[in-house]
Protein backbone atom coordinates (compact mmCIF):
# COMPACT_ATOMS: atom_id res chain seq x y z
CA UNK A 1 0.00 0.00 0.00
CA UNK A 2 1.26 3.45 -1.17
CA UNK A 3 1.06 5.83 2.38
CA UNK A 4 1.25 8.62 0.01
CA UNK A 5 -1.99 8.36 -1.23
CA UNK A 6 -4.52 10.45 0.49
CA UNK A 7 -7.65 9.22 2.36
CA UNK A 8 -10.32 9.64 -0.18
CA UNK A 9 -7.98 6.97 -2.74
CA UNK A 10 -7.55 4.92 0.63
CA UNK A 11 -11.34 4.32 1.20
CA UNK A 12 -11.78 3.94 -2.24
CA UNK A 13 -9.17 1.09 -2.92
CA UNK A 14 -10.15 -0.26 0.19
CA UNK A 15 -13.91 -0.50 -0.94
CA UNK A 16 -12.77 -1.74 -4.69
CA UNK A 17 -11.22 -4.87 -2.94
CA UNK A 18 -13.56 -5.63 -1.00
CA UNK A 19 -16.37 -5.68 -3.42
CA UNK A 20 -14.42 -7.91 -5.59
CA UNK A 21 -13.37 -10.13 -2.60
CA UNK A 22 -17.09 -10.62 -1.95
CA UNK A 23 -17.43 -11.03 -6.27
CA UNK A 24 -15.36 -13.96 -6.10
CA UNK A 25 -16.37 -15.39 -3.09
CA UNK A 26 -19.84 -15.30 -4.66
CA UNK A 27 -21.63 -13.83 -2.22
């Protein structure tokens, strides 16, 4: 994880992989 990205591209990476963890988990 780059710590030079600010919070806003944080939260959104963070939401990104979760999504698609829950994609292919097939929930």
């Amino acid at each position: 994880m780059a710590l030079h990205m600010d919070y806003r591209g944080i939260a959104h990476g963070l939401y990104t992989w979760n999504h698609h963890y829950k994609w292919l988990r097939g929930e």
